[in-house]
N, C-alpha and C. Protein backbone atom coordinates (compact mmCIF):
# COMPACT_ATOMS: atom_id res chain seq x y z
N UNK A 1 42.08 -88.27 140.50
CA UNK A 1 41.95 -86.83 140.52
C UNK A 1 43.00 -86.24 141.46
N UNK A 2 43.26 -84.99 141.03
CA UNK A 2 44.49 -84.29 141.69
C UNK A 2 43.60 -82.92 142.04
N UNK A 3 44.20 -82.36 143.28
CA UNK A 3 43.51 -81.20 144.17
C UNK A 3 44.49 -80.09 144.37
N UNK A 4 44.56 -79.02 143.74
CA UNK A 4 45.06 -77.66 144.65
C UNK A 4 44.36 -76.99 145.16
N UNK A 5 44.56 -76.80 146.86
CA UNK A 5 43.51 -76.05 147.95
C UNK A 5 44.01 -74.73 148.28
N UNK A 6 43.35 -74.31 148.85
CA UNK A 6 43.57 -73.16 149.74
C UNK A 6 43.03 -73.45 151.06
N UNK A 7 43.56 -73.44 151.94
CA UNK A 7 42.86 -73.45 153.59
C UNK A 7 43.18 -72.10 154.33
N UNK A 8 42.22 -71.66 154.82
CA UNK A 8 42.34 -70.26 155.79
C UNK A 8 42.72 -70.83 156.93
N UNK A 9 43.89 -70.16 157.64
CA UNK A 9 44.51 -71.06 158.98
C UNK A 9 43.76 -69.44 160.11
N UNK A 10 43.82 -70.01 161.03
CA UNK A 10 43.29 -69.17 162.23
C UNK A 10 43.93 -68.22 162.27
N UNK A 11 44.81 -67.66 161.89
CA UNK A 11 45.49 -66.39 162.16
C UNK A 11 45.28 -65.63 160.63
N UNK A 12 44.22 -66.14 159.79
CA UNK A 12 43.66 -65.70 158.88
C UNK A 12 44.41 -65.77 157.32
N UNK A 13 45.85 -66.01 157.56
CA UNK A 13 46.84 -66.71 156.18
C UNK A 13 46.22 -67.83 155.54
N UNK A 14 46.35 -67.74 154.46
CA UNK A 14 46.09 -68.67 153.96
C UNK A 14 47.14 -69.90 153.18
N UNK A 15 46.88 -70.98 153.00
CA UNK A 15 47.89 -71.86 152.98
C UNK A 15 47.64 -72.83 151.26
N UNK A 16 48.37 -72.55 150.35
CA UNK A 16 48.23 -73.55 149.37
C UNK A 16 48.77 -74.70 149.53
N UNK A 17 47.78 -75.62 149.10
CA UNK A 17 48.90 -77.21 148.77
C UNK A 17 48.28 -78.21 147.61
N UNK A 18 48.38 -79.22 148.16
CA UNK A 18 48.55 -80.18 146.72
C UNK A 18 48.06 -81.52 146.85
N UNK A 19 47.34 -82.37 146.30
CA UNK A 19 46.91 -83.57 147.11
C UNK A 19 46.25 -84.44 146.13
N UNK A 20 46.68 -85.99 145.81
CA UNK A 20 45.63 -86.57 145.61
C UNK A 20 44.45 -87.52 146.25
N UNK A 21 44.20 -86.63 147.57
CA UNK A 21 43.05 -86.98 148.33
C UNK A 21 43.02 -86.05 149.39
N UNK A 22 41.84 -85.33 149.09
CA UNK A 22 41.45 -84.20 149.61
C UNK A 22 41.14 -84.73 150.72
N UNK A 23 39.98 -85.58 151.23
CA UNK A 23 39.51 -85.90 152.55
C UNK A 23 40.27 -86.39 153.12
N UNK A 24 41.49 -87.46 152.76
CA UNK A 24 42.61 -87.64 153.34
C UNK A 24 43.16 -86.47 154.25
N UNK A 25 43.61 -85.21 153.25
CA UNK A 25 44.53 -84.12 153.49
C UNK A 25 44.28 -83.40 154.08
N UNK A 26 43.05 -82.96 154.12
CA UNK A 26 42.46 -82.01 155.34
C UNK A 26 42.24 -82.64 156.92
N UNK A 27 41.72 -83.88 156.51
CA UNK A 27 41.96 -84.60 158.31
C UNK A 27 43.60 -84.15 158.51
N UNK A 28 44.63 -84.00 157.52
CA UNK A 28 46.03 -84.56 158.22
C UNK A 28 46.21 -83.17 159.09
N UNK A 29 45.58 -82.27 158.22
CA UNK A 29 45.35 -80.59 158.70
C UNK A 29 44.85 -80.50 159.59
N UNK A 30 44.08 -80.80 160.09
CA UNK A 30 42.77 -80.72 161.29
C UNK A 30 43.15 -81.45 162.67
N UNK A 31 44.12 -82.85 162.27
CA UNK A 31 44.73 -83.34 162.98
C UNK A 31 45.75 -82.69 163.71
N UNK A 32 46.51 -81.71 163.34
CA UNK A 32 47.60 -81.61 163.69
C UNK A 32 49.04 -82.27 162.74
N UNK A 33 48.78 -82.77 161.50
CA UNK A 33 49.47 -83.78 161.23
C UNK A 33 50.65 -82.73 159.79
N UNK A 34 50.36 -81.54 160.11
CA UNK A 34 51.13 -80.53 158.89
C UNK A 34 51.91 -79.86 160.05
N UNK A 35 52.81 -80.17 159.75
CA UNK A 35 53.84 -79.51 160.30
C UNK A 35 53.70 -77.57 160.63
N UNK A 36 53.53 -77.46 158.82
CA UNK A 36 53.15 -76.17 159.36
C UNK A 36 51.98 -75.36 159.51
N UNK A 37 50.89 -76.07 159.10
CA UNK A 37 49.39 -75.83 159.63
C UNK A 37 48.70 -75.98 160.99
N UNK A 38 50.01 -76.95 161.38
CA UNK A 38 49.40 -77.74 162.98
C UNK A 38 49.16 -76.13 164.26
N UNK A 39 49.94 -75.64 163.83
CA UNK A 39 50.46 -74.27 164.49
C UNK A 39 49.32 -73.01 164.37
N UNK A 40 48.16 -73.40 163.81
CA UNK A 40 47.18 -72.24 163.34
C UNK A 40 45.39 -73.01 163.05
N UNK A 41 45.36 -74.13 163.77
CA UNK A 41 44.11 -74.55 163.80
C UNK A 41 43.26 -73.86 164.49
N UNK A 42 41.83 -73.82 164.33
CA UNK A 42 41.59 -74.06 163.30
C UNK A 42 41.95 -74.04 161.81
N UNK A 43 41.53 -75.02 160.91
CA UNK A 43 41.66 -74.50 158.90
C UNK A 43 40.51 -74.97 158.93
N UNK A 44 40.10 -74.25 157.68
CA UNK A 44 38.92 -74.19 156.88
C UNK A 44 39.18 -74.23 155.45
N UNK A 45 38.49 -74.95 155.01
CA UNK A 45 38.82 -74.99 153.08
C UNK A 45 38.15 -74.23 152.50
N UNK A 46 38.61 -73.23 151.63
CA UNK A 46 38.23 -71.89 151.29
C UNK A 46 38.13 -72.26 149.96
N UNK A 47 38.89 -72.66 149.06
CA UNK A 47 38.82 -72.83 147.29
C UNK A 47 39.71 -74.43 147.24
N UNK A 48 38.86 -74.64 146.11
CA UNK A 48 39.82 -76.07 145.65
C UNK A 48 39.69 -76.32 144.08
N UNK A 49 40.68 -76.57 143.28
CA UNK A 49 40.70 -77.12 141.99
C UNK A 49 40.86 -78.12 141.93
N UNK A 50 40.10 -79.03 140.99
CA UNK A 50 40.53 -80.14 140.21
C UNK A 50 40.97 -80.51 138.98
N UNK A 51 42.04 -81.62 139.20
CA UNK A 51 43.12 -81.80 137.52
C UNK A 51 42.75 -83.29 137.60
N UNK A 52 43.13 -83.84 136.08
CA UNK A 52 43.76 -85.22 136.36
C UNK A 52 44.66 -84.91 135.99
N UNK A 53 45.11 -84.56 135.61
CA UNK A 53 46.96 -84.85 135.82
C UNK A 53 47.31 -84.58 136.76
N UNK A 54 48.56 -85.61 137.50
CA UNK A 54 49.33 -84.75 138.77
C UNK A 54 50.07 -83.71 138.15
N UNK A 55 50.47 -83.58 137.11
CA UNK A 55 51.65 -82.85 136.50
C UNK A 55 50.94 -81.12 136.49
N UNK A 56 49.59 -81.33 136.04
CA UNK A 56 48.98 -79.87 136.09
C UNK A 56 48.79 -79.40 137.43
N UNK A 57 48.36 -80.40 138.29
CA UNK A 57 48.03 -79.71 139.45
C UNK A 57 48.89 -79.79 140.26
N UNK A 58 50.28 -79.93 140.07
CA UNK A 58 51.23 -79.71 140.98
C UNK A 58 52.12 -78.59 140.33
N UNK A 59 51.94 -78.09 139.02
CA UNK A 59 52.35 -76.80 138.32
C UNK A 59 51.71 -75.87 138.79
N UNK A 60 50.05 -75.79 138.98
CA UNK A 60 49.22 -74.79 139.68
C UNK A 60 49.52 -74.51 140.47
N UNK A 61 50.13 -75.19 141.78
CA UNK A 61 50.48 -75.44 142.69
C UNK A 61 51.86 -74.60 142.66
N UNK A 62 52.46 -74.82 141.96
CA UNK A 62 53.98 -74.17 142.62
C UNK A 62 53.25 -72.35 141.87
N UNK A 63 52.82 -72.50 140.70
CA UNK A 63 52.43 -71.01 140.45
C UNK A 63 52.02 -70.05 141.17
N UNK A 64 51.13 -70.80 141.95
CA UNK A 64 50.37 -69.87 143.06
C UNK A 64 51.17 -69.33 144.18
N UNK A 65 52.19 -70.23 144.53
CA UNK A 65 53.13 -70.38 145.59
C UNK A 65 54.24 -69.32 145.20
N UNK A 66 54.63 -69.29 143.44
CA UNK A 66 56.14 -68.71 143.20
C UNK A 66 55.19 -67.17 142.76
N UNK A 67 53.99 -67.03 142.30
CA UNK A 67 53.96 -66.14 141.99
C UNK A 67 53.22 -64.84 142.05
N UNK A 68 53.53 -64.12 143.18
CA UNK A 68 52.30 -63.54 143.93
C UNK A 68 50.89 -62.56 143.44
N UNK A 69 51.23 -61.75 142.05
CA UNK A 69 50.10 -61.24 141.67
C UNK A 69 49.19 -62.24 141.69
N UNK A 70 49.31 -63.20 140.64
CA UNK A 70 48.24 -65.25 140.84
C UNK A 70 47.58 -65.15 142.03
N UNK A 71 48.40 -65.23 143.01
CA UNK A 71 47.69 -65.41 144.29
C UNK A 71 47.26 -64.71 144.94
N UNK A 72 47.59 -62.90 144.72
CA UNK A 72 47.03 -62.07 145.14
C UNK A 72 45.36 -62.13 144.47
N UNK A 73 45.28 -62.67 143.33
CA UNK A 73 44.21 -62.27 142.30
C UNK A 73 42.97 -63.64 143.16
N UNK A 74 43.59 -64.56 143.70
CA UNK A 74 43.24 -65.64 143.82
C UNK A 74 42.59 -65.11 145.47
N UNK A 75 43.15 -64.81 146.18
CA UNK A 75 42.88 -64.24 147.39
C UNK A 75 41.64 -63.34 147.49
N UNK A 76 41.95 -62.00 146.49
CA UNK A 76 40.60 -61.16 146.72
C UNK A 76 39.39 -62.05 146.09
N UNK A 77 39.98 -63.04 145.08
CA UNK A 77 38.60 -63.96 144.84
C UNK A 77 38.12 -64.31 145.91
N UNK A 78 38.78 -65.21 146.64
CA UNK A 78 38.35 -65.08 147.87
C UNK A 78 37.61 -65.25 148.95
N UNK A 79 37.78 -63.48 149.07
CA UNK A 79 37.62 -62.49 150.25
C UNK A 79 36.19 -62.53 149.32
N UNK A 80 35.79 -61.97 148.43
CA UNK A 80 35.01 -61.23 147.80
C UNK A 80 33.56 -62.73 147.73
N UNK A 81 33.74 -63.57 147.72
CA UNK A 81 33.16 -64.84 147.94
C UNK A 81 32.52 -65.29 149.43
N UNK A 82 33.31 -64.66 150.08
CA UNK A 82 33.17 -65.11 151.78
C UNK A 82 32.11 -63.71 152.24
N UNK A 83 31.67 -62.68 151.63
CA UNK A 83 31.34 -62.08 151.61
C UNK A 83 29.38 -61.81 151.43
């Protein structure tokens, strides 16, 4: 199985990525071990999809990333969830 997340970083941004092992990936987060997450711990995992293909869920993945209405739409999901 293949994972695209969302994690809310402490300064309230949120961060997409890509993984085939979620519990792996979030310790690396939590650790300190993301270069650019290390900088905003706490994270919290807010949304996650599952693929089997790597090929889909690393396309989701750049979509969300290249294309901001997607992720705007993806965001107030959300907000509106946490609610």
């Amino acid at each position: 199985m293949y994972f695209v997340y969302v994690l809310k970083m402490s300064n309230g941004q949120l961060y997409v990525g890509y993984t085939n092992n979620l519990k792996r990936r979030l310790n690396q987060h939590q650790n300190g071990e993301s270069a650019f997450t290390k900088k905003y711990l706490p994270i919290e995992l807010v949304y996650c999809e599952v693929y089997k293909s790597s090929l889909d869920a690393l396309e989701r993945e750049r979509k969300l990333k290249q294309h901001k209405k997607g992720f705007a739409q993806l965001r107030n999901r959300i907000k509106r969830s946490a609610n």
